[in-house]
Protein backbone atom coordinates (compact mmCIF):
# COMPACT_ATOMS: atom_id res chain seq x y z
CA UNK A 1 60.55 -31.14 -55.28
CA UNK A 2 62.82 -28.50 -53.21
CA UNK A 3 58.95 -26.59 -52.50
CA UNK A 4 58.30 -30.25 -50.94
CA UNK A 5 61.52 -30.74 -49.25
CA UNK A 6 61.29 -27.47 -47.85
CA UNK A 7 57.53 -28.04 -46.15
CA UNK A 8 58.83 -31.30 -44.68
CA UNK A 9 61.33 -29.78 -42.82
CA UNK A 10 59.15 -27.15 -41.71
CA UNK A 11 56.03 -29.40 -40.40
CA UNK A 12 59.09 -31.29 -38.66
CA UNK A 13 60.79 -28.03 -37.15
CA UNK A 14 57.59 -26.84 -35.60
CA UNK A 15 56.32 -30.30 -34.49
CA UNK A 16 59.71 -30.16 -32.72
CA UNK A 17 59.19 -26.64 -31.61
CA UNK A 18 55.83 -27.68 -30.13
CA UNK A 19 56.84 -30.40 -28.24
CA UNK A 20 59.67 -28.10 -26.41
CA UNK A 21 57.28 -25.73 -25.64
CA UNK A 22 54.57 -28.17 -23.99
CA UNK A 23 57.19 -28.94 -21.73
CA UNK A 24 56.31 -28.27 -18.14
CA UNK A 25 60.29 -29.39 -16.49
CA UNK A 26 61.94 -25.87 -17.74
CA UNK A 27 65.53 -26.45 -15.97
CA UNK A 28 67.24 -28.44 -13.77
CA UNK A 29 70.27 -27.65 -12.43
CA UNK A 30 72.51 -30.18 -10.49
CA UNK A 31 73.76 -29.41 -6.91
CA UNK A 32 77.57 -30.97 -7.99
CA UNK A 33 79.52 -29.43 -5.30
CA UNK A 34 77.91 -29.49 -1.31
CA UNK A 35 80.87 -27.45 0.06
CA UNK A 36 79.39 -24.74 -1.27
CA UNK A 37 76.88 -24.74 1.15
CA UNK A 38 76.33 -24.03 4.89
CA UNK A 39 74.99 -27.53 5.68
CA UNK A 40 78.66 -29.44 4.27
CA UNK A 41 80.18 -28.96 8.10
CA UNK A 42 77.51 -31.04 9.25
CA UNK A 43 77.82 -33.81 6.92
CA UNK A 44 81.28 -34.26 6.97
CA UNK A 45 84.42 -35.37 9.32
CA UNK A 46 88.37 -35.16 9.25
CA UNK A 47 89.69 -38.83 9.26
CA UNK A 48 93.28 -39.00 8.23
CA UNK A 49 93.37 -35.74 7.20
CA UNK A 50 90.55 -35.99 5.02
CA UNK A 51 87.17 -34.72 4.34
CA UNK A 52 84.78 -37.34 4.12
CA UNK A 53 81.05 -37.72 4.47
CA UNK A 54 79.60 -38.51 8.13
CA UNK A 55 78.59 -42.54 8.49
CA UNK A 56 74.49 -41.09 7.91
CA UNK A 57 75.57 -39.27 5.17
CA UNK A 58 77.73 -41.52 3.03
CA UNK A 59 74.12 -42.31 0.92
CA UNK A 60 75.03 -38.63 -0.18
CA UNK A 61 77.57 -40.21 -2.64
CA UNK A 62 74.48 -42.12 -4.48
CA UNK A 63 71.81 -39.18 -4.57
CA UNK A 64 71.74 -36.43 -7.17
CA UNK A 65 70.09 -33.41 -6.06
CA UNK A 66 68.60 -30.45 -8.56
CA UNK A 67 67.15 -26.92 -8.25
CA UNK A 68 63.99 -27.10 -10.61
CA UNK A 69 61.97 -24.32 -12.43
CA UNK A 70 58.88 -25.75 -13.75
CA UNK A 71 55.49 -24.25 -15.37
CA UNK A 72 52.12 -24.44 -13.07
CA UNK A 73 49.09 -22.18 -14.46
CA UNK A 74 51.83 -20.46 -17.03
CA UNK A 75 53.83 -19.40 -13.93
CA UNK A 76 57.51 -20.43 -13.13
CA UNK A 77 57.93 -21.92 -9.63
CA UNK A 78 61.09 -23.17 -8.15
CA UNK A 79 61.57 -26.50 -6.70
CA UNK A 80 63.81 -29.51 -5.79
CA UNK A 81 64.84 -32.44 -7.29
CA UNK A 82 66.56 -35.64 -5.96
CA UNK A 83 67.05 -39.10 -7.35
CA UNK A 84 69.17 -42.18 -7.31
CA UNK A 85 72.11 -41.76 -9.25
CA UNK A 86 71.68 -45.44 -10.94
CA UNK A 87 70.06 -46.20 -13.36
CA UNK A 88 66.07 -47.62 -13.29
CA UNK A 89 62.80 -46.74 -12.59
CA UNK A 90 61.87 -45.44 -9.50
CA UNK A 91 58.63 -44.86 -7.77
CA UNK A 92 58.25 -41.08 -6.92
CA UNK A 93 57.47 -39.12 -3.87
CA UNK A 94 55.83 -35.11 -3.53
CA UNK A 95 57.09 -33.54 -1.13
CA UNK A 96 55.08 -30.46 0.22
CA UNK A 97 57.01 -27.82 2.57
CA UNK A 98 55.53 -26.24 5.45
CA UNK A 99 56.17 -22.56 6.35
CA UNK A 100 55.09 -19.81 4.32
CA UNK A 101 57.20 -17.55 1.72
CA UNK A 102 60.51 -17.62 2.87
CA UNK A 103 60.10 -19.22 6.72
CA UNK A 104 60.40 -22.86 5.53
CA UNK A 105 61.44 -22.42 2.44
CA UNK A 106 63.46 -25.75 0.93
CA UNK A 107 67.45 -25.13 1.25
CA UNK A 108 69.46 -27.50 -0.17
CA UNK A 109 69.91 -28.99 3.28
CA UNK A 110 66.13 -30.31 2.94
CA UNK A 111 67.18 -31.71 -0.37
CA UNK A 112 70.44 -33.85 1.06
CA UNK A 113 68.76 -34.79 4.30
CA UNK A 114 65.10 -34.37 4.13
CA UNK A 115 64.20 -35.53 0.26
CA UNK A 116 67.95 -37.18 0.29
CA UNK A 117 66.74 -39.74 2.99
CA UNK A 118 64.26 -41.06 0.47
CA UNK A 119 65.37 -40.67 -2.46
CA UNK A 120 68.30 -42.46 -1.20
CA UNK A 121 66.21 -45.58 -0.45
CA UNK A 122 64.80 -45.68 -4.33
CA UNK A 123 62.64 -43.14 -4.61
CA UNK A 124 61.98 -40.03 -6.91
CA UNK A 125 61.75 -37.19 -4.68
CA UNK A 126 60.58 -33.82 -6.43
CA UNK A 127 59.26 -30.69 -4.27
CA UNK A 128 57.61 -27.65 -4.73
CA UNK A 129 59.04 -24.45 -3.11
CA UNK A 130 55.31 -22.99 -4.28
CA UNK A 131 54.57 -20.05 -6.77
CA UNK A 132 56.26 -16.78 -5.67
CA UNK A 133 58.58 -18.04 -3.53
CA UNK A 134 62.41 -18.19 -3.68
CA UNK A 135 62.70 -16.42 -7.52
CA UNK A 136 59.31 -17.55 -8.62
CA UNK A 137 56.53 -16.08 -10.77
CA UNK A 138 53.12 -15.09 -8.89
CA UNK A 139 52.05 -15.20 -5.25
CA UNK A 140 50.89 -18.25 -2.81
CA UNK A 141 47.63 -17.99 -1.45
CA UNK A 142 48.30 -20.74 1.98
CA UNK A 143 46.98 -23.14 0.64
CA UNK A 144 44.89 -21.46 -2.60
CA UNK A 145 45.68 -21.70 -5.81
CA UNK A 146 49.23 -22.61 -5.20
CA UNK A 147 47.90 -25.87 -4.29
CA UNK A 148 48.11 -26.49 -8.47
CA UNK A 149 51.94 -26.33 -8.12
CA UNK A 150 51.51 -29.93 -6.27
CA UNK A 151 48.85 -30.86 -8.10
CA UNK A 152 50.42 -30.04 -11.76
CA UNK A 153 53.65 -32.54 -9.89
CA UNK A 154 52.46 -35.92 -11.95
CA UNK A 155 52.74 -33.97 -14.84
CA UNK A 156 56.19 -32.72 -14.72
CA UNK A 157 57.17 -36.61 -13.28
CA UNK A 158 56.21 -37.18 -16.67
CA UNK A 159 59.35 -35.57 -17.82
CA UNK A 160 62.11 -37.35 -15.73
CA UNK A 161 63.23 -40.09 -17.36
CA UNK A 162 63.83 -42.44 -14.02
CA UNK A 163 60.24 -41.65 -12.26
CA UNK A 164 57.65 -44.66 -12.26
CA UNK A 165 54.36 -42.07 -12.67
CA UNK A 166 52.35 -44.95 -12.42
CA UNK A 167 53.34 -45.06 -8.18
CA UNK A 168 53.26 -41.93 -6.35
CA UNK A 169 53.32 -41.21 -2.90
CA UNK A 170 52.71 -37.84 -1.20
CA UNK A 171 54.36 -36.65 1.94
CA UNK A 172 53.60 -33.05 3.69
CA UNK A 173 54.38 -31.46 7.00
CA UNK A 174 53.06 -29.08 8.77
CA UNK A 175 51.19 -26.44 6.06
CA UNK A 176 52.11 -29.26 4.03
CA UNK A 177 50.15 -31.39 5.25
CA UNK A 178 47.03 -29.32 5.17
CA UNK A 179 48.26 -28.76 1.47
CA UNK A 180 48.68 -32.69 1.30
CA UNK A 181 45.19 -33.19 2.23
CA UNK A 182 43.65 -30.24 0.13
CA UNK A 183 45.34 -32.21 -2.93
CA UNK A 184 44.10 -35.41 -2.44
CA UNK A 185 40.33 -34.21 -2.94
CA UNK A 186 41.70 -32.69 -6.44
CA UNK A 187 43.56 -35.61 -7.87
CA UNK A 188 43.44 -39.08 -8.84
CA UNK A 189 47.75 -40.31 -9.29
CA UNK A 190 48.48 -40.58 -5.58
CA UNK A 191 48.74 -44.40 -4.06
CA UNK A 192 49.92 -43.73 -0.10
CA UNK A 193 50.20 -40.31 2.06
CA UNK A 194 51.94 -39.62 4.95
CA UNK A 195 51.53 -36.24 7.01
CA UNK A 196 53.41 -34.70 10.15
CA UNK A 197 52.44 -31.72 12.44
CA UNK A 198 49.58 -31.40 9.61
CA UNK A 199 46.79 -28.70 9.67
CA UNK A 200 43.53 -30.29 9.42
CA UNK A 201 41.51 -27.36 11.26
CA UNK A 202 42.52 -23.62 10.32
CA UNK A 203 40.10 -22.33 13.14
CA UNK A 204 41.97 -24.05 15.76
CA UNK A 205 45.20 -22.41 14.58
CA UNK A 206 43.85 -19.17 14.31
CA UNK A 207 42.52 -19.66 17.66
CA UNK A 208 45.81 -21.30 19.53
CA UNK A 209 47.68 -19.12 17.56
CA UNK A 210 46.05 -15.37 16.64
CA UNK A 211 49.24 -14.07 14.93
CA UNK A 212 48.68 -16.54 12.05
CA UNK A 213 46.17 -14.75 11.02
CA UNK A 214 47.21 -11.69 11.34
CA UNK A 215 50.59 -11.87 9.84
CA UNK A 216 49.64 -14.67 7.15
CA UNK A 217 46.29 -15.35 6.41
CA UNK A 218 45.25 -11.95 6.13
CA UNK A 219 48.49 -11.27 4.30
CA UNK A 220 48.14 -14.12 1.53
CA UNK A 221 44.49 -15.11 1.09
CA UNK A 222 42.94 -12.71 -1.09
CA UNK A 223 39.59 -11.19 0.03
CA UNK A 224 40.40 -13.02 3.63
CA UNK A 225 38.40 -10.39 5.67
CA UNK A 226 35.30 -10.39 3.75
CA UNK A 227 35.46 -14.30 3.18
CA UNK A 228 36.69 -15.76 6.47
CA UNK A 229 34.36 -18.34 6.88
CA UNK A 230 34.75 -19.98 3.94
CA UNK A 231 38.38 -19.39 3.32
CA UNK A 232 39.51 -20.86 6.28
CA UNK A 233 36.84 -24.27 6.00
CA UNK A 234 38.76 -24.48 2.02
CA UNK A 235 42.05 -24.95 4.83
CA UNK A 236 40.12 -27.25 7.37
CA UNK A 237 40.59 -30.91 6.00
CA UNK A 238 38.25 -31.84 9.53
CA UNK A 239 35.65 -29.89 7.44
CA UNK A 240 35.13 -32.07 4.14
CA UNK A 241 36.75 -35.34 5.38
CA UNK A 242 33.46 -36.90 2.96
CA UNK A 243 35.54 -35.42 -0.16
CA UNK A 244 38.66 -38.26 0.84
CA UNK A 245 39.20 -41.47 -1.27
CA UNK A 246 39.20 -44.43 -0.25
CA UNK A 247 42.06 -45.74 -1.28
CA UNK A 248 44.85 -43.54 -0.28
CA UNK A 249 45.80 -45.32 2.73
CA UNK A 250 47.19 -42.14 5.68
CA UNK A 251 49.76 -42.12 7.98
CA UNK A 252 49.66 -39.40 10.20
CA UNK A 253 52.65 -38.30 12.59
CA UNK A 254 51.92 -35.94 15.38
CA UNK A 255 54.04 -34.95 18.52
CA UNK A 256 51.96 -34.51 21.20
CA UNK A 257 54.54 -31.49 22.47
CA UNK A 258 53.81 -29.60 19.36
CA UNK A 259 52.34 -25.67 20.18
CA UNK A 260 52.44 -25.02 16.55
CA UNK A 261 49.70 -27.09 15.60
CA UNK A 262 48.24 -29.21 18.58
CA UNK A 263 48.06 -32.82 18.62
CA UNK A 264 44.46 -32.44 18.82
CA UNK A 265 44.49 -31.43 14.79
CA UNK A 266 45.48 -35.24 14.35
CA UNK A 267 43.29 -36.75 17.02
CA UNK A 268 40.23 -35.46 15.76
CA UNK A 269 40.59 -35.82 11.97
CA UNK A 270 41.45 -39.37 12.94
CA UNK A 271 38.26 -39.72 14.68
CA UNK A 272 36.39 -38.48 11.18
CA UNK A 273 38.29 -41.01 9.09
CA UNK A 274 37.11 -43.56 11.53
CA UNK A 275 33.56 -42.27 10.54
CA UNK A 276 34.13 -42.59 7.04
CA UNK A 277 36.32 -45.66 6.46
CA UNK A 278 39.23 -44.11 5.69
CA UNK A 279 42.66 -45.65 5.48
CA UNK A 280 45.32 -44.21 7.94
CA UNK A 281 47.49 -45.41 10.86
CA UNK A 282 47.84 -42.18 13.55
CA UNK A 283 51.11 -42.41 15.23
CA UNK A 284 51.37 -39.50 18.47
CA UNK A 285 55.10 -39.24 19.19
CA UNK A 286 55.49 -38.56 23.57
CA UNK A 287 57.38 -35.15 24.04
CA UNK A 288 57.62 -34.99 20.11
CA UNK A 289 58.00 -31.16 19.12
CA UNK A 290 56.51 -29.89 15.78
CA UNK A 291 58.97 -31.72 13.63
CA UNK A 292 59.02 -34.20 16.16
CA UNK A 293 62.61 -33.65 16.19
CA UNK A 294 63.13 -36.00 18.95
CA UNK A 295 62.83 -39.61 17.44
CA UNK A 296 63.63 -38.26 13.88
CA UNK A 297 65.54 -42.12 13.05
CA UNK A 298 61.88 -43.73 13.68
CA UNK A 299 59.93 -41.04 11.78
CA UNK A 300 62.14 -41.34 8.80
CA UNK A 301 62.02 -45.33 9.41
CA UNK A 302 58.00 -44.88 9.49
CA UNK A 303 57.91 -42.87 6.35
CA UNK A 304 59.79 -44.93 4.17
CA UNK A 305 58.35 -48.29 5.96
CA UNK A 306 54.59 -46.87 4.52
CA UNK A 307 56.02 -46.02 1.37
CA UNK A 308 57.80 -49.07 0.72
CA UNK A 309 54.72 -50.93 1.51
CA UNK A 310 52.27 -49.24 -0.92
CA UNK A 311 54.81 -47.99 -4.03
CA UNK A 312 57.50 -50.67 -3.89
CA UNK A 313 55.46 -53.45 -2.90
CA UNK A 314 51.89 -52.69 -4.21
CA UNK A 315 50.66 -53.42 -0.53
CA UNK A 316 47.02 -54.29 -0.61
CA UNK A 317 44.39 -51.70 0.80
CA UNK A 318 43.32 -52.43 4.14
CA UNK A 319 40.40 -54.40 4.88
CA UNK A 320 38.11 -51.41 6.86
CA UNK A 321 34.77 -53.25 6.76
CA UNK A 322 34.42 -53.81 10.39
CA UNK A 323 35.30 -57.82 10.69
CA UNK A 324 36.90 -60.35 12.74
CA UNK A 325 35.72 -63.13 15.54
């Protein structure tokens, strides 16, 4: 009877054991105190003698925001995490950074401004810093196999208790949005995108803007020099706009100031989805900059307008057979 008692506990020890180690989520660690970092001057005024949040940052006060390590091809990659502090279900948002290595990394001033502004209106906003990157194993390839740290995303949503996995939007600027549209030919969970500043067309980059290859593409893209060609069309959404669904409705944001990825990036890609019925609204913002920083109230009001409308409201598809009187 003990020999019996004994294997019980044992199939139920390792079943448990198993199940902690097929977790992808490995830690999350809560951001509790702000003042710790250099962004807490900028979100917060004297009144009476007191430190308080800024009027546009009060929402701060009903956001929680983590520092993530999470498992994507057996390799630990840092991230962010930030969520409504009440209690529900929330639909949930990837965010992909632009930048490479440490230029764009995510600071915890993307995750109470950037991600907070979201998260803040309901959402489940969890980002990717991407393998290698700030502590993390391996090494990003610009848009290689890193692009399975985004991918792998649904999964880990899996794992936080307050994320609705069945509605998931996807948001990228920048090299994030060139990693936004890579993942959308690879995966099935996402309902609505939205891109800004996105690269759609790596040999117009590399051609406005030489140094990019010299001092990143050559410098992250294994085998770069002997495999050009075809490395840069695998970063060239304008290239294999066929591979799109359907029913991922687009919204892409462009500032038609922007020297770090032209305007015409946007223009033209729109031009292919016109060929191929894809869903998207194109928005060009006059005397925007790359992160069209000057009308940042309506791009933020844009964002969460096209999430709201395909997560939170289940938003039909647009009708893009040609049709009317």
């Amino acid at each position: 009877m003990k020999y019996i008692q004994l294997l019980a506990f044992l199939l139920i020890f390792n079943s448990g054991q198993s199940q902690e180690n097929d977790k992808l989520l490995l830690r999350q660690d809560l951001i509790s105190d702000l003042s710790k970092y250099p962004i807490y001057p900028r979100l917060t005024e004297e009144v009476n003698g007191k430190i308080e949040w800024k009027e546009d940052f009060k929402y701060l006060d009903e956001i929680d925001i983590y520092s993530i390590t999470y498992l994507s091809d057996g390799l630990k990659v840092k991230g962010l995490l930030v969520k409504p502090k009440k209690k529900g279900k929330y639909p949930s948002v990837i965010f992909n950074r632009g930048g490479n290595r440490n230029f764009g990394a995510l600071a915890i001033a993307h995750g109470a401004i950037t991600l907070g502004r979201i998260a803040k209106e309901g959402y489940v906003v969890i980002a990717s810093q991407y393998r290698g990157n700030v502590g993390g194993e391996g090494k990003e390839e610009f848009g290689g196999k890193e692009v399975n740290d985004i991918t792998i995303l649904p999964e880990v949503l899996k794992e936080i208790e307050s994320a609705d996995t069945d509605k998931i939007g996807m948001y990228g600027w920048s090299r994030g949005g060139m990693m936004t549209y890579i993942a959308l030919t690879k995966m099935d969970k996402i309902k609505a995108a939205v891109v800004g500043g996105a690269v759609s067309n790596s040999f117009s980059t590399i051609e406005d803007r030489p140094e990019m290859e010299t001092n990143v593409l050559v410098e992250l893209i294994p085998n770069y020099q002997e495999n050009k060609e075809a490395e840069l069309e695998k970063r060239s959404a304008i290239k294999w706009v066929d591979k799109f669904p359907k029913n991922v409705p687009i919204l892409m944001l462009h500032g038609n100031s922007d020297w770090r990825v032209k305007p015409e990036q946007s223009l033209n890609l729109a031009l292919e989805f016109e060929k191929h019925r894809i869903p998207y609204r194109l928005i060009i913002f006059e005397g925007g900059d790359h992160g069209i920083s000057e009308h940042k109230k309506e791009v933020t009001d844009q964002v969460i307008t096209w999430f709201d409308r395909y997560l939170k409201n289940g938003e039909s598809l647009p009708n893009m057979e040609y049709h009317g009187k």
